[in-house]
C-alpha atoms as a PDB file:
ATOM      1  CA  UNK A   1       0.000   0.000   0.000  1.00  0.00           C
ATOM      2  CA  UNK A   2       1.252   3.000  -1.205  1.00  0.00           C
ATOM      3  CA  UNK A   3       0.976   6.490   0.932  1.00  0.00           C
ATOM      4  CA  UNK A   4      -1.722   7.403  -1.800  1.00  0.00           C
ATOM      5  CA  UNK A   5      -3.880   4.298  -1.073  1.00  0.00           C
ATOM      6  CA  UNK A   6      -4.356   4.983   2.872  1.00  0.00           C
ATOM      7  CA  UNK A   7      -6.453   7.746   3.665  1.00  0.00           C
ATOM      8  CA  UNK A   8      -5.584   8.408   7.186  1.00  0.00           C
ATOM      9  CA  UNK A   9      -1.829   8.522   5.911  1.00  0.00           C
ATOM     10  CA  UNK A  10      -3.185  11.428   3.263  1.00  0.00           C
ATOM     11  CA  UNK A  11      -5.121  13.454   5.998  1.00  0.00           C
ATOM     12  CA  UNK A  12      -2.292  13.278   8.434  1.00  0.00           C
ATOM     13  CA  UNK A  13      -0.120  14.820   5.711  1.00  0.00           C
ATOM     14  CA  UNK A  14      -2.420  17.125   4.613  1.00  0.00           C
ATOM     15  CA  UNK A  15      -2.972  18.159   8.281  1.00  0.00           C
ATOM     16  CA  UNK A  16       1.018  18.591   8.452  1.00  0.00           C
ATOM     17  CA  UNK A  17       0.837  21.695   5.730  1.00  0.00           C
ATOM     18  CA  UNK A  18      -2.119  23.335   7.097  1.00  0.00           C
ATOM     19  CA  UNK A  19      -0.966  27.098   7.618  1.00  0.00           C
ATOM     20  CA  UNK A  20      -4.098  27.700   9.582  1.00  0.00           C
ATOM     21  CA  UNK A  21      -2.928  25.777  12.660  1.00  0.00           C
ATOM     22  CA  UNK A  22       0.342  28.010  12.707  1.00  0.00           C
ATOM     23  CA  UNK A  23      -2.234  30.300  14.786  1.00  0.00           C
ATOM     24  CA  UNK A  24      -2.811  27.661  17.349  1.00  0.00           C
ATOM     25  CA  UNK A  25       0.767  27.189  17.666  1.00  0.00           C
ATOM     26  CA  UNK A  26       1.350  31.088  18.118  1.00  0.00           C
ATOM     27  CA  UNK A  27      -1.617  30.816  21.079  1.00  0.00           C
ATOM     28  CA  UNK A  28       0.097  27.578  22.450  1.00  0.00           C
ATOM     29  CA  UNK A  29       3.824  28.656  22.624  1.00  0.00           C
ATOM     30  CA  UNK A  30       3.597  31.490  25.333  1.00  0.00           C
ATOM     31  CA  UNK A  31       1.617  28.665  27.278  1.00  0.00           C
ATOM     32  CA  UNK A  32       4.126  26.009  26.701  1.00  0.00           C
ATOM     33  CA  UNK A  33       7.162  28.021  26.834  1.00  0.00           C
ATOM     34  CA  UNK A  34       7.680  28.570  30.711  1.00  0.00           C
ATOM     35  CA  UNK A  35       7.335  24.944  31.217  1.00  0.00           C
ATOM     36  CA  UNK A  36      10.436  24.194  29.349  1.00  0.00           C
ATOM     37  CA  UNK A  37      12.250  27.609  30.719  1.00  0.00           C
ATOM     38  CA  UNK A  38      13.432  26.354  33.931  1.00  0.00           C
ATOM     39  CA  UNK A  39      15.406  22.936  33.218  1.00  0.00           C
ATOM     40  CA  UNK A  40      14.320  21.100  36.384  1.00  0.00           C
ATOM     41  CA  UNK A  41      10.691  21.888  35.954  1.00  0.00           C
ATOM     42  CA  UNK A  42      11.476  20.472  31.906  1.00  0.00           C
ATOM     43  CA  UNK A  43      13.196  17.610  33.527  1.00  0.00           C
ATOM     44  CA  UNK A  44       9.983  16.826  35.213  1.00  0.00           C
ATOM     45  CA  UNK A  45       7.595  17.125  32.570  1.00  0.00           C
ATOM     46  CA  UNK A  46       9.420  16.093  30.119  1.00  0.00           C
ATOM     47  CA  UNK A  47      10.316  12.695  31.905  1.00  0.00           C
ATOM     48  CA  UNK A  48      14.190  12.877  32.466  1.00  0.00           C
ATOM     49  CA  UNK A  49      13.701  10.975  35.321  1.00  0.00           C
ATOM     50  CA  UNK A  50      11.972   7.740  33.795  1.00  0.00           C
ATOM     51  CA  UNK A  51      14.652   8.073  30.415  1.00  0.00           C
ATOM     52  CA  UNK A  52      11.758   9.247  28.215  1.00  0.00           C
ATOM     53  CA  UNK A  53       8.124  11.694  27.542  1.00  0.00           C
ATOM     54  CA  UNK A  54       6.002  11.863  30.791  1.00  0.00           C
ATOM     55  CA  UNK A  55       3.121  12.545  28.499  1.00  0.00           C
ATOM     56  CA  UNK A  56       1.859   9.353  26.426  1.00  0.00           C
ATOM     57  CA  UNK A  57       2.045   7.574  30.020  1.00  0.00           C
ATOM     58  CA  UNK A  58      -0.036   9.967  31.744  1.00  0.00           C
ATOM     59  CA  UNK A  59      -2.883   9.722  28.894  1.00  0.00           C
ATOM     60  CA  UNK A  60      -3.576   6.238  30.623  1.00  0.00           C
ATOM     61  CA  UNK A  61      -5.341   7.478  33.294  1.00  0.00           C
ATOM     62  CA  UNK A  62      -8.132  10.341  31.976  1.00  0.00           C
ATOM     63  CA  UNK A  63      -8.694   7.998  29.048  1.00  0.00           C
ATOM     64  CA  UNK A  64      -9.254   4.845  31.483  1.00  0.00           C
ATOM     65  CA  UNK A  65     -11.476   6.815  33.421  1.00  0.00           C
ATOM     66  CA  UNK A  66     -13.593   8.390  30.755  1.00  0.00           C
ATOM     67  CA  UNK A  67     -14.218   4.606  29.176  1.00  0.00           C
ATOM     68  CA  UNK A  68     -14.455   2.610  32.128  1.00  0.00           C
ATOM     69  CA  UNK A  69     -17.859   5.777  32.774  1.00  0.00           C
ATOM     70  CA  UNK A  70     -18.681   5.004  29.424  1.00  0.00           C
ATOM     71  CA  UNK A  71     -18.983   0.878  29.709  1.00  0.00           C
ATOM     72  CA  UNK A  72     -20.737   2.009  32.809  1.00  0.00           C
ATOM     73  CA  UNK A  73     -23.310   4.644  30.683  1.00  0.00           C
ATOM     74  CA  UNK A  74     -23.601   1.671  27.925  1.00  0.00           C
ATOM     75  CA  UNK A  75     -23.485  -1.572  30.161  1.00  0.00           C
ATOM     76  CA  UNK A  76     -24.289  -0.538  33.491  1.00  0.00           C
ATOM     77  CA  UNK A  77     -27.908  -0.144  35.332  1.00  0.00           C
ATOM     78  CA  UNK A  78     -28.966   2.882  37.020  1.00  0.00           C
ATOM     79  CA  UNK A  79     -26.819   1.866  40.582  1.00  0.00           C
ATOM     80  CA  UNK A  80     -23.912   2.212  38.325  1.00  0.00           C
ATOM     81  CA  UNK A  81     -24.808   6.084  36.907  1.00  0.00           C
ATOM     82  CA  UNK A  82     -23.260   7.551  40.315  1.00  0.00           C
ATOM     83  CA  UNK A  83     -20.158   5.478  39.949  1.00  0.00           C
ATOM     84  CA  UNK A  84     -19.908   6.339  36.039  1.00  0.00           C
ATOM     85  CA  UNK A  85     -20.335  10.308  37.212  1.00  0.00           C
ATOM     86  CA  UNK A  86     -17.528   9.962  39.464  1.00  0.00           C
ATOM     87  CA  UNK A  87     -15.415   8.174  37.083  1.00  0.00           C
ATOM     88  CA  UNK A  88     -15.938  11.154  34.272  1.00  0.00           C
ATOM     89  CA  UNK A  89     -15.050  13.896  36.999  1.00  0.00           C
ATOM     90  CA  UNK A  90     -11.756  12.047  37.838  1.00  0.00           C
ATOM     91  CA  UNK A  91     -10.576  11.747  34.174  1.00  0.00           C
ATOM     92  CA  UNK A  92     -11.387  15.572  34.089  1.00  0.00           C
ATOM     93  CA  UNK A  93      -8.972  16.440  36.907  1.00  0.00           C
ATOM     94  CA  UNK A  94      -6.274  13.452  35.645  1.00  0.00           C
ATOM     95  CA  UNK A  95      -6.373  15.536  32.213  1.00  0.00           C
ATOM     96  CA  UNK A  96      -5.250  18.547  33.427  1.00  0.00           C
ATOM     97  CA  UNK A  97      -1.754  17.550  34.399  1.00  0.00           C
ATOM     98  CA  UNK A  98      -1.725  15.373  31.243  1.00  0.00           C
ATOM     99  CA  UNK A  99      -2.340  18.301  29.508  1.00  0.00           C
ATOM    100  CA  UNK A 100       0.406  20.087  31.252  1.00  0.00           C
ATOM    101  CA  UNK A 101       2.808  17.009  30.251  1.00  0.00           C
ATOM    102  CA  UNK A 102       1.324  17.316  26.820  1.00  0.00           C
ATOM    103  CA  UNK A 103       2.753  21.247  26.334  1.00  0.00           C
ATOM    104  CA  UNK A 104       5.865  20.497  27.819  1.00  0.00           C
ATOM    105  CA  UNK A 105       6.904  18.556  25.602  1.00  0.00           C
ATOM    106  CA  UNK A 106       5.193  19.935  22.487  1.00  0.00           C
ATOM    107  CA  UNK A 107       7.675  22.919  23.593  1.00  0.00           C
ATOM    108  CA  UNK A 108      10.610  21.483  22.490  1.00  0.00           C
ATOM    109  CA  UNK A 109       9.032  20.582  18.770  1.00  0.00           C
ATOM    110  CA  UNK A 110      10.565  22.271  16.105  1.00  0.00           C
ATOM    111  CA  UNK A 111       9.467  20.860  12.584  1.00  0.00           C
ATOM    112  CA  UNK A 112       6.793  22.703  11.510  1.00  0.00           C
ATOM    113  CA  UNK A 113       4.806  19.711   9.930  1.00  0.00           C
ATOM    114  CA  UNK A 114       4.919  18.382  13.305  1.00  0.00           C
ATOM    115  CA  UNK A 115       3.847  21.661  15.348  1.00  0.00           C
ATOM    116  CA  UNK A 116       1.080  22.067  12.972  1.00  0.00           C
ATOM    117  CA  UNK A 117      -0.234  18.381  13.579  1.00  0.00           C
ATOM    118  CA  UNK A 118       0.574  18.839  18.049  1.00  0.00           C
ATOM    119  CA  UNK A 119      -1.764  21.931  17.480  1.00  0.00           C
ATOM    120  CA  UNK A 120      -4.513  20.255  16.034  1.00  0.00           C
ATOM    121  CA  UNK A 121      -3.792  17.267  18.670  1.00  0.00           C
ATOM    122  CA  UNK A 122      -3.890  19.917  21.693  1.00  0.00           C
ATOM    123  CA  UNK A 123      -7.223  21.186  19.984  1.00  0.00           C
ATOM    124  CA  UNK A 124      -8.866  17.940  19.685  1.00  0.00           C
ATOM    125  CA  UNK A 125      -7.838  16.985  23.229  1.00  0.00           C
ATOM    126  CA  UNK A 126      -9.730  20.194  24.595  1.00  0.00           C
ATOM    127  CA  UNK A 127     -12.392  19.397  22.401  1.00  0.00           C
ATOM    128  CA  UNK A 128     -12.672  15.999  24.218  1.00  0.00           C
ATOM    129  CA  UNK A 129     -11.860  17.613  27.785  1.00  0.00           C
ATOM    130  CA  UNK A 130     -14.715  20.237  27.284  1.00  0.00           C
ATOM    131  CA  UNK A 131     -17.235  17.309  26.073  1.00  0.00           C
ATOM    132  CA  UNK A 132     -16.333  14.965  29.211  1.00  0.00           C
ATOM    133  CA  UNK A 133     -16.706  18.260  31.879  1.00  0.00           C
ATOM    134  CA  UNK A 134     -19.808  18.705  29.744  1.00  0.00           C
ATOM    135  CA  UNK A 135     -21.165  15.088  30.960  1.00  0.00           C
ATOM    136  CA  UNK A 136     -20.079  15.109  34.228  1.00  0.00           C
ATOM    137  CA  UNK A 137     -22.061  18.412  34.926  1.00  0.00           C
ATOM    138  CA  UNK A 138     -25.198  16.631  32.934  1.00  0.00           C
ATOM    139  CA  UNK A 139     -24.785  14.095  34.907  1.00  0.00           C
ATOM    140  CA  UNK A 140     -25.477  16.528  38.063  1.00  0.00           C
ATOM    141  CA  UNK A 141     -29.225  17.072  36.867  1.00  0.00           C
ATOM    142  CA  UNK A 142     -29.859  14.000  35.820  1.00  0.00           C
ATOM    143  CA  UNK A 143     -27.704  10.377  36.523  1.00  0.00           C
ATOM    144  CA  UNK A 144     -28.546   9.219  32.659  1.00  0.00           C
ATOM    145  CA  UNK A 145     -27.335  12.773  31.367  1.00  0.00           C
ATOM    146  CA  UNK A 146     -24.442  13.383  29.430  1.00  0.00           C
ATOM    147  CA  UNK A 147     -23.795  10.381  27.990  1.00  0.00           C
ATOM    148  CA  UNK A 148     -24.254  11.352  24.230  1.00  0.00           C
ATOM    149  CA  UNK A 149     -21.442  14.326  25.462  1.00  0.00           C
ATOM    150  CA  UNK A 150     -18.919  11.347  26.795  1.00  0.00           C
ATOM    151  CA  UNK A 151     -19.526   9.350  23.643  1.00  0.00           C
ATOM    152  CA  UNK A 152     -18.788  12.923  21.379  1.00  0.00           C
ATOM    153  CA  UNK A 153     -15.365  13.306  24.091  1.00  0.00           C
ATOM    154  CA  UNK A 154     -14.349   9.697  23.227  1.00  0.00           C
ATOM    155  CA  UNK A 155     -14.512  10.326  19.432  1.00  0.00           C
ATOM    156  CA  UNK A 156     -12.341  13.411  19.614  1.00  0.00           C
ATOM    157  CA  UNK A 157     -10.082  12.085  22.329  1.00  0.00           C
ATOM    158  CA  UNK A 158      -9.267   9.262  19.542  1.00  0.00           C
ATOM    159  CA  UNK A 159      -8.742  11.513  16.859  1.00  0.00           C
ATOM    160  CA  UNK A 160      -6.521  12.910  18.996  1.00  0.00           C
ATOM    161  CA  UNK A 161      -4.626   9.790  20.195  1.00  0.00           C
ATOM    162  CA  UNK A 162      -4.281   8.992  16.461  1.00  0.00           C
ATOM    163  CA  UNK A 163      -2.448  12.564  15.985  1.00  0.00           C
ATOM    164  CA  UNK A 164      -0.558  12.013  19.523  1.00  0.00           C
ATOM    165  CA  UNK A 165       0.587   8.278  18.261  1.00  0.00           C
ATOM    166  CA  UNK A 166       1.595   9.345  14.424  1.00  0.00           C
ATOM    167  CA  UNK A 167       3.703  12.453  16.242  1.00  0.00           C
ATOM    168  CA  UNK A 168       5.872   9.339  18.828  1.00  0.00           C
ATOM    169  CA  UNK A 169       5.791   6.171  16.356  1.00  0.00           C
ATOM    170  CA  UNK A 170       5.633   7.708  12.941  1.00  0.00           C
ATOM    171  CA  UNK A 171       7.436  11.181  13.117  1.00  0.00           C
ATOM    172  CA  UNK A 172       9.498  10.073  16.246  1.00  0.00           C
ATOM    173  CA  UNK A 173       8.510  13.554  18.244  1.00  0.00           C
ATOM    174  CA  UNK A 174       8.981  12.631  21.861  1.00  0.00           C
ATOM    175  CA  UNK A 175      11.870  13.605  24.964  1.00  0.00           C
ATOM    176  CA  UNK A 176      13.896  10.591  26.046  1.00  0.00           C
ATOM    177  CA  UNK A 177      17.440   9.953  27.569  1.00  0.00           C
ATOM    178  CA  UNK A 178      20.124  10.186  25.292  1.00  0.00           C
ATOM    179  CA  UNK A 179      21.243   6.773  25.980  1.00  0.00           C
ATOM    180  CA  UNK A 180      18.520   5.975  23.294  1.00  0.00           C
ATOM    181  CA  UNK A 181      19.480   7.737  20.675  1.00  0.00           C
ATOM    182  CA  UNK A 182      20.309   6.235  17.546  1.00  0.00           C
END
């Protein structure tokens, strides 16, 4: 299969020359920037300590949360609608030092391809954060609310792992200890 036969491979590089997410990466950078500026606080985020990125391991945890709500919402009974409320308003407060993870090491990205496709990752990722804080405050009126909102935050959080896993397995965009370097 040729690059021209696979779709995803087409939109992906297509997504990499899209000028218009230049302005996303103008917003992101003055967040992202202090995060990097002191080098103990990059250490940290970055994952010196563990000899590579903090980020794609932190993802586990808002993303387990946010499905194990949703097999709840799908598979559960009402008892389990308190539990599955709970669970989204955890993987809202995990996400937010994901995200944090997320810009610190989107900081130190300098291709412009691969900026462009971290913007449209960050976007989709608060696109998914702001459906999930959606449920979980439906779910405050009514235990069967917000469930369509969780299913809408679990599409874009996969769009967004899709972007997040071309940018560490495909483009190779991700800290690590420079014992692995090739």
């Amino acid at each position: 299969m040729t690059t021209h036969d696979n779709p995803l491979v087409e939109l992906v590089r297509r997504i990499e020359g899209l000028p218009a997410l230049d302005g996303v990466d103008a917003a992101l950078t003055p967040l992202a920037q202090p995060l990097v500026d002191d080098p103990r606080l990059r250490d940290l985020l970055q994952g010196t300590w563990i000899g590579h990125a903090l980020h794609p391991i932190m993802t586990d945890l808002p993303l387990g949360l946010w499905t194990s709500a949703s097999v709840l919402d799908l598979l559960g009974g009402p008892q389990d609608r308190h539990a599955a409320r709970r669970l989204m308003g955890l993987g809202v407060l995990s996400a937010l030092p994901t995200a944090v993870t997320g810009l610190a090491e989107w900081a130190s990205v300098t291709s412009r391809a691969d900026r462009r496709t971290g913007a449209l990752h960050a976007l989709l990722n608060v696109t998914a954060l702001a459906c999930y804080a959606g449920s979980w405050r439906a779910r405050r009126k009514r235990p069967e609310g917000g469930v369509a909102l969780a299913l809408a935050g679990a599409t874009a959080a996969a769009a967004a792992g899709y972007l997040g896993g071309h940018l560490t397995a495909a483009r190779k965009v991700s800290s690590r200890h420079p014992a692995f370097e090739e």
